[in-house]
N, C-alpha and C. Protein backbone atom coordinates (compact mmCIF):
# COMPACT_ATOMS: atom_id res chain seq x y z
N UNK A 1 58.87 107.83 -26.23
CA UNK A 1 58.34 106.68 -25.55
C UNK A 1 59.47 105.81 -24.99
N UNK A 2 60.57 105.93 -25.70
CA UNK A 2 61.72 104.96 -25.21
C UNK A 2 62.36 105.48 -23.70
N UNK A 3 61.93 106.82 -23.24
CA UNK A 3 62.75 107.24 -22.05
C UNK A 3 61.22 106.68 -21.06
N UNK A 4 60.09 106.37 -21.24
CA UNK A 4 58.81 105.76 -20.55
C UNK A 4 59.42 104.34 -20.29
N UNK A 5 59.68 104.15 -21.13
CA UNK A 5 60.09 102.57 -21.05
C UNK A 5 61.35 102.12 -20.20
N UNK A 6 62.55 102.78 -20.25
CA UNK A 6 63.73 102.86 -19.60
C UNK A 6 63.12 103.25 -18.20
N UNK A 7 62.80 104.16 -18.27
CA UNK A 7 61.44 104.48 -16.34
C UNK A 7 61.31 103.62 -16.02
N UNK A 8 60.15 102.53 -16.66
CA UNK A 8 59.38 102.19 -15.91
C UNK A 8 60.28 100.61 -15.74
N UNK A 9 61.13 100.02 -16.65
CA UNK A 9 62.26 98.86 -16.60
C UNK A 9 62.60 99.26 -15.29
N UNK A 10 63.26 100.39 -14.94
CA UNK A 10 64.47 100.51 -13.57
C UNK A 10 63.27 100.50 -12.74
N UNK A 11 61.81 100.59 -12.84
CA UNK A 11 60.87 100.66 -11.49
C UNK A 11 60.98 99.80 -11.01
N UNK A 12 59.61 98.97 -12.51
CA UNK A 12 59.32 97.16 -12.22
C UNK A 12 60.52 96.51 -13.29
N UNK A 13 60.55 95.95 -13.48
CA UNK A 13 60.94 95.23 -14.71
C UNK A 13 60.15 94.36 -15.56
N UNK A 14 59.45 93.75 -14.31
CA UNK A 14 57.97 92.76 -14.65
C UNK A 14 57.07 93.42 -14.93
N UNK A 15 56.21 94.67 -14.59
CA UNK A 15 55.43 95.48 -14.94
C UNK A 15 56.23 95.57 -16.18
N UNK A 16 56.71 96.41 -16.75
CA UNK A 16 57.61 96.82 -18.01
C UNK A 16 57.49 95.31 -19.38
N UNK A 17 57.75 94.64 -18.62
CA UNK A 17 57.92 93.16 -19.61
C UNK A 17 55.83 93.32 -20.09
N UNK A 18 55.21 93.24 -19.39
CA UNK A 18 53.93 92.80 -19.39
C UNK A 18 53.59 94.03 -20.24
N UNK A 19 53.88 95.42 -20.24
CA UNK A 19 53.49 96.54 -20.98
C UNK A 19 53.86 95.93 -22.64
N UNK A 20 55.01 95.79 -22.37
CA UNK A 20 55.40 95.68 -23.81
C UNK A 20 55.03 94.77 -24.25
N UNK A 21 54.58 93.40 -23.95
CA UNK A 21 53.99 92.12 -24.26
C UNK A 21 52.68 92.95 -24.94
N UNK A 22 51.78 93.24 -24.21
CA UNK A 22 49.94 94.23 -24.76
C UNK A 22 50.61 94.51 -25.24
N UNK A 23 51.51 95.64 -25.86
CA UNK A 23 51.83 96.48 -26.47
C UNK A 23 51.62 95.68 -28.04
N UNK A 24 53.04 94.76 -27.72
CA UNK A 24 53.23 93.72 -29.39
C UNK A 24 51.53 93.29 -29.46
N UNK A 25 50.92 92.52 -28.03
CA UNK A 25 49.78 92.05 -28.89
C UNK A 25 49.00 92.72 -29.68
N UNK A 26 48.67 94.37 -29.16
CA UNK A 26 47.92 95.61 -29.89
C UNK A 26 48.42 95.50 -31.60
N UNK A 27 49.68 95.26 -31.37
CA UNK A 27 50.15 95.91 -32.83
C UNK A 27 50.01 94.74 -33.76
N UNK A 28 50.05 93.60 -33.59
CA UNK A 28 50.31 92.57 -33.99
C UNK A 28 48.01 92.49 -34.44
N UNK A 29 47.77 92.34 -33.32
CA UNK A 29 46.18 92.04 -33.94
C UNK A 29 45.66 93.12 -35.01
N UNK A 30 46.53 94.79 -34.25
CA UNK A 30 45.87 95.72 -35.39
C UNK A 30 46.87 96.13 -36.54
N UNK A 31 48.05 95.51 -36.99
CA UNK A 31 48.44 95.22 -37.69
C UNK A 31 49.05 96.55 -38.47
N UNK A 32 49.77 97.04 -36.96
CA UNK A 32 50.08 98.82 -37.27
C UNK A 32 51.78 98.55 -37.05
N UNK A 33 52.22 99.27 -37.71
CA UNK A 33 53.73 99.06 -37.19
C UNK A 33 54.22 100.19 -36.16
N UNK A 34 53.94 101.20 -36.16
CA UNK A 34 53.57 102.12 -34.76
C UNK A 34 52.42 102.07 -33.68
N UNK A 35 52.85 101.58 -32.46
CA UNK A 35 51.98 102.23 -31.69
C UNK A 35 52.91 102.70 -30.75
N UNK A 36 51.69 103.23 -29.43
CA UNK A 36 52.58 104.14 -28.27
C UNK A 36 51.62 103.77 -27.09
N UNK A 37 52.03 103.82 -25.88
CA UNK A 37 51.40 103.55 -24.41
C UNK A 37 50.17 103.97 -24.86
N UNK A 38 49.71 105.06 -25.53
CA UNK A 38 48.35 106.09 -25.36
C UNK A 38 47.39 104.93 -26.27
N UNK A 39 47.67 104.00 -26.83
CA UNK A 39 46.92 103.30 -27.25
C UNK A 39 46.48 102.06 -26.90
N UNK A 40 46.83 102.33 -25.29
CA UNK A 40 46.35 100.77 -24.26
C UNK A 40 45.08 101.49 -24.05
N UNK A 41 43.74 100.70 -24.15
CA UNK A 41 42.91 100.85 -23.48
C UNK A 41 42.72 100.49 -22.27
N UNK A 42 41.01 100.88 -21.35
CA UNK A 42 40.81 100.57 -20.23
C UNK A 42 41.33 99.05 -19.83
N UNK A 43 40.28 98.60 -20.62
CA UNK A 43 40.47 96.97 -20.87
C UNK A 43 41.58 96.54 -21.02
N UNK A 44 42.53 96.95 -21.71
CA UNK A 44 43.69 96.14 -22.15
C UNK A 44 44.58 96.74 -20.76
N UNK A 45 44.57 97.90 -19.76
CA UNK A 45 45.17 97.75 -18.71
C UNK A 45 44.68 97.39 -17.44
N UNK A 46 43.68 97.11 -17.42
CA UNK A 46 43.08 96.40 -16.18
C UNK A 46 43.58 94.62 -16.41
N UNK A 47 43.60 94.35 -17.53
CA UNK A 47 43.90 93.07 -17.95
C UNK A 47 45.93 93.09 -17.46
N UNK A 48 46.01 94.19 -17.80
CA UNK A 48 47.61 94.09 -16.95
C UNK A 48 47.92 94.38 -15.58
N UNK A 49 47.27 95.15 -14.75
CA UNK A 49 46.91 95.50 -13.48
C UNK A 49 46.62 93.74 -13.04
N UNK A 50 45.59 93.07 -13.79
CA UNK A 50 45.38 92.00 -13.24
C UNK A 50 45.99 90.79 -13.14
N UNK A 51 47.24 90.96 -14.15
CA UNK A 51 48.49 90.23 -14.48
C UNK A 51 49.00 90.30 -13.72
N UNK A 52 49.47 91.61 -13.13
CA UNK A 52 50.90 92.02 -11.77
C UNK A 52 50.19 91.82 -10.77
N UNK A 53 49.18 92.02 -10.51
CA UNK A 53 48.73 91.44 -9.03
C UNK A 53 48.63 90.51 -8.95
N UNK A 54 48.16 89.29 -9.85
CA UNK A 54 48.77 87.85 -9.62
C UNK A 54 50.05 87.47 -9.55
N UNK A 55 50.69 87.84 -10.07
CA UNK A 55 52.15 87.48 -9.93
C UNK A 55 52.53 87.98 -9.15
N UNK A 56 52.62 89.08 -8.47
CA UNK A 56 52.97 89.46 -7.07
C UNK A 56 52.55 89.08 -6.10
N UNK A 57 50.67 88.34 -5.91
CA UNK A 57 50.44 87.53 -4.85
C UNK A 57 51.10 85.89 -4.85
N UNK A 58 51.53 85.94 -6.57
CA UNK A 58 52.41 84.15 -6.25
C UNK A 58 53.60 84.47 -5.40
N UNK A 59 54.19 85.57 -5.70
CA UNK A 59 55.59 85.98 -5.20
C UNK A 59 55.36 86.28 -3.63
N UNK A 60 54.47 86.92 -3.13
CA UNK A 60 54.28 87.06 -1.96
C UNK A 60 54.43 85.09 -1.06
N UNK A 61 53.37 84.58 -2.03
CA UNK A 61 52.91 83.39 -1.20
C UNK A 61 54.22 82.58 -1.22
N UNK A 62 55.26 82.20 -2.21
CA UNK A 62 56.54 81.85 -2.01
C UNK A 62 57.16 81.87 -1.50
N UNK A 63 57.12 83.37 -0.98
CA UNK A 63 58.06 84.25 0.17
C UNK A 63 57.73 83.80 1.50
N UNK A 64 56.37 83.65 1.50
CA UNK A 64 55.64 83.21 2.54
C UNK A 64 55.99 81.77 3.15
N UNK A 65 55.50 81.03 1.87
CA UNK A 65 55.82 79.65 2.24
C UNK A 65 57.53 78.96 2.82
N UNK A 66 58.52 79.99 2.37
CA UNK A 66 59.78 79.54 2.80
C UNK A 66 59.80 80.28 3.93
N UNK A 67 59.28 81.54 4.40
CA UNK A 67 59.57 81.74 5.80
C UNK A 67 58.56 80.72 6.47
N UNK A 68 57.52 80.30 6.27
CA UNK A 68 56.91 79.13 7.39
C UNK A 68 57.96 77.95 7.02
N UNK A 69 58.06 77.43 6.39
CA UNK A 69 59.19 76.13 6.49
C UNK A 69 60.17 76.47 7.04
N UNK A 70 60.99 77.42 7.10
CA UNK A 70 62.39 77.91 7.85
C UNK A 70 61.82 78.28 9.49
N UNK A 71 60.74 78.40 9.76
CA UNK A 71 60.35 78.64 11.07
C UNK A 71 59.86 77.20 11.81
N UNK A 72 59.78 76.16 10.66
CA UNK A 72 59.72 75.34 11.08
C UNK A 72 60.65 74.17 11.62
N UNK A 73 61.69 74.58 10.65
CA UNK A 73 63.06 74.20 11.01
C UNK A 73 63.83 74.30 12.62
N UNK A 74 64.56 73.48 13.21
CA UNK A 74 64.25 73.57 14.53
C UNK A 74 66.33 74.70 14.90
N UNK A 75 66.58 74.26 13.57
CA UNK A 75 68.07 75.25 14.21
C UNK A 75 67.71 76.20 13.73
N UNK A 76 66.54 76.93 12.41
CA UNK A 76 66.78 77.89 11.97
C UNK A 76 65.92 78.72 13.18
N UNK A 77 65.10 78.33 13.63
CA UNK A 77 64.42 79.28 15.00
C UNK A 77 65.37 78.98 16.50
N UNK A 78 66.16 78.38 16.42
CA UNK A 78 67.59 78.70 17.71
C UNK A 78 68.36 80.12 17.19
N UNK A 79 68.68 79.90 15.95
CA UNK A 79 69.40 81.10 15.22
C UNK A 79 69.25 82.12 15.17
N UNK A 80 67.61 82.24 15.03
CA UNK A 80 66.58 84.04 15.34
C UNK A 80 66.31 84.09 16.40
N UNK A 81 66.39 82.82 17.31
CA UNK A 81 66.11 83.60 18.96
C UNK A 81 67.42 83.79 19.10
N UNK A 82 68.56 83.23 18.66
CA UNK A 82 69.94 83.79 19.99
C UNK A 82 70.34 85.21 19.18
N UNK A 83 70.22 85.87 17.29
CA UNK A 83 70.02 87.30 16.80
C UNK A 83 68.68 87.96 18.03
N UNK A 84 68.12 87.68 18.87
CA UNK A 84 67.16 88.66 19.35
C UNK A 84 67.96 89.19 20.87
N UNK A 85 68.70 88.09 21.49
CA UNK A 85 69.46 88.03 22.78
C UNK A 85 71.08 88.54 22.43
């Protein structure tokens, strides 16, 4: 399981953080000192699916929001029209 984990760190890192977070909570509520990926349920990964897609639409909208303020900026759009000429 540790070469799953090293995978999926160099993919996401944030996906990876959020696995292992369920992971401790699994073990911690069922009070096992082993578990392994195969013991995420449906539920418990849709609940992480639904984690990374929020945080990736905050990250999107951030991204977003500083390119509209920088387009609003009046030298930073002289700067990308004279890079187009």
């Amino acid at each position: 399981m540790g070469d799953y984990f090293r995978n999926l760190n160099n993919l996401d890192p944030h996906l990876n953080a959020l696995v292992v977070t369920k992971l401790k909570e699994i073990q911690r509520r069922e009070g096992r000192h082993q578990i392994s990926i195969n013991d995420l349920n449906e539920k418990d990964e849709l609940e992480l699916l639904r984690e990374y897609c929020i945080n990736l639409y905050r990250e999107y909208r951030t991204l977003r929001n500083m390119f509209l303020e920088n387009m609003h900026d009046p030298s930073r759009k002289e700067r990308l029209h004279d890079r187009r000429n």
